[in-house]
Protein backbone atom coordinates (compact mmCIF):
# COMPACT_ATOMS: atom_id res chain seq x y z
CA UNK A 1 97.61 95.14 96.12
CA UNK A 2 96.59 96.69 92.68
CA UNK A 3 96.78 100.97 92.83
CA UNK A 4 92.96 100.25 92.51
CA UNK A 5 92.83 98.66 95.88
CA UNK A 6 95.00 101.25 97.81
CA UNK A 7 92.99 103.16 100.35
CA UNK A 8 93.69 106.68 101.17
CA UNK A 9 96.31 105.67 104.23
CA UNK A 10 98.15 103.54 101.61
CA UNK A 11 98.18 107.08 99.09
CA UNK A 12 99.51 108.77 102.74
CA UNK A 13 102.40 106.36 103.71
CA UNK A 14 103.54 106.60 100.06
CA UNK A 15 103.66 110.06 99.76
CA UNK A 16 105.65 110.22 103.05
CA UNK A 17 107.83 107.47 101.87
CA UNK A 18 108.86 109.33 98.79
CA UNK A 19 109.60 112.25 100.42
CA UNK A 20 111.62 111.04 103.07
CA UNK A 21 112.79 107.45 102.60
CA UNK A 22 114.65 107.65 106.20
CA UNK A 23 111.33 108.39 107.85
CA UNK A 24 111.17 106.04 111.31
CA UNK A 25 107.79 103.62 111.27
CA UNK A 26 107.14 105.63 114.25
CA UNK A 27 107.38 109.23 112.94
CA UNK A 28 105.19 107.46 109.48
CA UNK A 29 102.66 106.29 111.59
CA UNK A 30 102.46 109.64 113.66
CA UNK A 31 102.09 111.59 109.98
CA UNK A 32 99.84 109.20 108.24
CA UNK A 33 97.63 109.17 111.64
CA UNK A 34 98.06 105.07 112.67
CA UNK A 35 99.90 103.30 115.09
CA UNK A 36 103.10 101.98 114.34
CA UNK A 37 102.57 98.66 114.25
CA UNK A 38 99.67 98.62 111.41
CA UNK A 39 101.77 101.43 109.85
CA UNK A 40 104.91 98.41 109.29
CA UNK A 41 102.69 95.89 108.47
CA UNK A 42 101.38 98.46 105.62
CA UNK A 43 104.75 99.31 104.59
CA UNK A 44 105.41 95.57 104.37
CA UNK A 45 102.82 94.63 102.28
CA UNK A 46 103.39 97.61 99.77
CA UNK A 47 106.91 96.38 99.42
CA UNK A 48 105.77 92.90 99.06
CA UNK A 49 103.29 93.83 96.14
CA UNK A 50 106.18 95.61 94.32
CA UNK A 51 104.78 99.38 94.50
CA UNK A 52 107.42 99.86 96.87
CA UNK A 53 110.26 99.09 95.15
CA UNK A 54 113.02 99.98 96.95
CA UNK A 55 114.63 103.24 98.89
CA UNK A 56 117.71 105.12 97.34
CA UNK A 57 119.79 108.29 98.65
CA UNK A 58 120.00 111.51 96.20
CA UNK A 59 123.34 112.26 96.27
CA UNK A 60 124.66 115.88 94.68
CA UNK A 61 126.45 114.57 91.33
CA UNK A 62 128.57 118.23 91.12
CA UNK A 63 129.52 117.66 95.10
CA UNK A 64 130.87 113.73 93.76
CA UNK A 65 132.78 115.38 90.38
CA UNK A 66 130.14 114.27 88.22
CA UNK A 67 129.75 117.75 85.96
CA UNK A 68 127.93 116.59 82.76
CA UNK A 69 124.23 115.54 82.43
CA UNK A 70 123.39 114.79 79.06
CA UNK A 71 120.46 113.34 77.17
CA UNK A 72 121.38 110.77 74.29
CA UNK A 73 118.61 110.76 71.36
CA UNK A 74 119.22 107.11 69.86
CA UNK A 75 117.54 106.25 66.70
CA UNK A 76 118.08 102.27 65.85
CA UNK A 77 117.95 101.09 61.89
CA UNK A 78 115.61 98.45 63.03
CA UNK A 79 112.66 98.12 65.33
CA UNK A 80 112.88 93.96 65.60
CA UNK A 81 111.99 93.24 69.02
CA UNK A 82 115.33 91.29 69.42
CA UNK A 83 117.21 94.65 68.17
CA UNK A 84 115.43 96.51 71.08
CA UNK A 85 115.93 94.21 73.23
CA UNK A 86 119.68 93.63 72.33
CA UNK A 87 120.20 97.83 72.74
CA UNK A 88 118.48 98.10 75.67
CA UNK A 89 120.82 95.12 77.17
CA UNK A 90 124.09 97.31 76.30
CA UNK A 91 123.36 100.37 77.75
CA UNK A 92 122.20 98.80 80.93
CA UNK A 93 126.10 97.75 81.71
CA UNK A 94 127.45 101.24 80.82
CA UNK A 95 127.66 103.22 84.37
CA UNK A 96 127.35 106.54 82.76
CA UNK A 97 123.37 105.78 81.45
CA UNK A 98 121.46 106.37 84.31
CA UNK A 99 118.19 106.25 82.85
CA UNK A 100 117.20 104.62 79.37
CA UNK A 101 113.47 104.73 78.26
CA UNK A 102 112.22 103.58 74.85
CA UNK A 103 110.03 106.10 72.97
CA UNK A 104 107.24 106.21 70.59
CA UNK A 105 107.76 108.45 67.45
CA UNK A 106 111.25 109.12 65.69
CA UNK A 107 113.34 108.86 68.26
CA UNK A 108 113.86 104.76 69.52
CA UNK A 109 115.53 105.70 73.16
CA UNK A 110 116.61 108.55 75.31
CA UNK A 111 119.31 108.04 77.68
CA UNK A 112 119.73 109.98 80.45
CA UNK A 113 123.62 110.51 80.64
CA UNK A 114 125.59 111.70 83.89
CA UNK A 115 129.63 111.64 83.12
CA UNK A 116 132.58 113.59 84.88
CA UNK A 117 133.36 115.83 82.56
CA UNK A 118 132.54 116.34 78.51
CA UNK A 119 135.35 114.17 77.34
CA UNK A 120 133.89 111.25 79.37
CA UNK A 121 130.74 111.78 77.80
CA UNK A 122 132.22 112.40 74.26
CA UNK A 123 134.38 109.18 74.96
CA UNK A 124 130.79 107.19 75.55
CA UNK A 125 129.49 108.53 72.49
CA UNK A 126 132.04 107.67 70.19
CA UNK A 127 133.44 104.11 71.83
CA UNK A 128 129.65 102.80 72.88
CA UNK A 129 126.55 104.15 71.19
CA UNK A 130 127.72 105.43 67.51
CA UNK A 131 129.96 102.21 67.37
CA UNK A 132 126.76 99.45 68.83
CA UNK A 133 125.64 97.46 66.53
CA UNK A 134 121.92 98.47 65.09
CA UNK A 135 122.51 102.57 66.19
CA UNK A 136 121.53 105.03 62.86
CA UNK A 137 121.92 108.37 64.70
CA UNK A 138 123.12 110.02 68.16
CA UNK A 139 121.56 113.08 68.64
CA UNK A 140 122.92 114.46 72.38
CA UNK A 141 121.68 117.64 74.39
CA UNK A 142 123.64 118.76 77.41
CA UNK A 143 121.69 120.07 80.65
CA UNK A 144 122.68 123.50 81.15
CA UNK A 145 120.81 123.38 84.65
CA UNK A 146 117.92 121.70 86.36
CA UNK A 147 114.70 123.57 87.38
CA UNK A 148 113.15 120.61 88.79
CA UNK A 149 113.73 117.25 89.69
CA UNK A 150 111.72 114.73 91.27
CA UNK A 151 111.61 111.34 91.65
CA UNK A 152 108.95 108.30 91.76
CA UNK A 153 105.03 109.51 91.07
CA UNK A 154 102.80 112.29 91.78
CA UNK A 155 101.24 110.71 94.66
CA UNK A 156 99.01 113.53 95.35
CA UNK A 157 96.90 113.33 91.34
CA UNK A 158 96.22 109.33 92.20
CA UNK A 159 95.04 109.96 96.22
CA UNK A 160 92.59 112.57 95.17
CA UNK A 161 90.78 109.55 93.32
CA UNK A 162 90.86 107.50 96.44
């Protein structure tokens, strides 16, 4: 089930789905205009294909104690594939990187950082990515606030080619 082969109902049940993960197969079906059983089966075979990947909670990080969001800038002295690899390996144990994505250009990662408080984060700088093996430079940024923040794809831009 290739994003090629997904017909506008698919585009519907997605959007839905990403908007409200809790959603009951019978309040889907009722939104995406099909009966509930079709509407599972659907769901189903989305998950099976691996476009539906799986359905997470947003929780508040400043409700849990979580008050720093940071973004790490990581550039690596060398671009071996084994080097990438090897980085990418360590920060997926450390629980304070929540995101890590490897970039084109001058930069080799950003990290998307979420500590309890600034010594946390400092600690994580200074014990984990300065001291890994391979890291040149640690640029950080610290979020004063978030304006937006939304997760998976914009299901809307790919139904309108549907």
């Amino acid at each position: 089930m290739r994003s090629a082969r997904l017909d506008a109902t698919d585009w519907l049940i997605l959007r839905e789905l990403q908007a409200d993960g809790r959603i009951t197969n019978v309040d889907l079906a009722r939104k995406v205009g099909v009966s509930a059983p079709p509407c599972l089966r659907r769901v189903r075979a989305l998950e099976e294909a691996g476009i539906i990947e799986g359905f997470n909670a947003i929780l508040n990080d400043k409700a849990l104690g979580f008050d720093v969001t940071a973004f790490a800038m990581i550039k690596l002295h060398s671009q071996a594939e084994a080097d990438l690899i090897a980085f990418e390996e360590r920060v997926k144990t450390s629980p304070i990187v929540r995101d890590c994505h490897m970039l084109s250009g001058e930069t080799d990662f950003v990290l998307r950082c979420v500590a309890p408080d600034l010594s946390a984060f400092q600690d994580f700088i200074i014990h984990e990515l300065t001291a890994a093996p391979n890291v040149a430079s640690v640029k950080t940024s610290l979020v004063i606030r978030t304006s937006k923040r939304a997760a998976g794809v914009p299901t809307e831009l790919a139904a309108a080619g549907s």
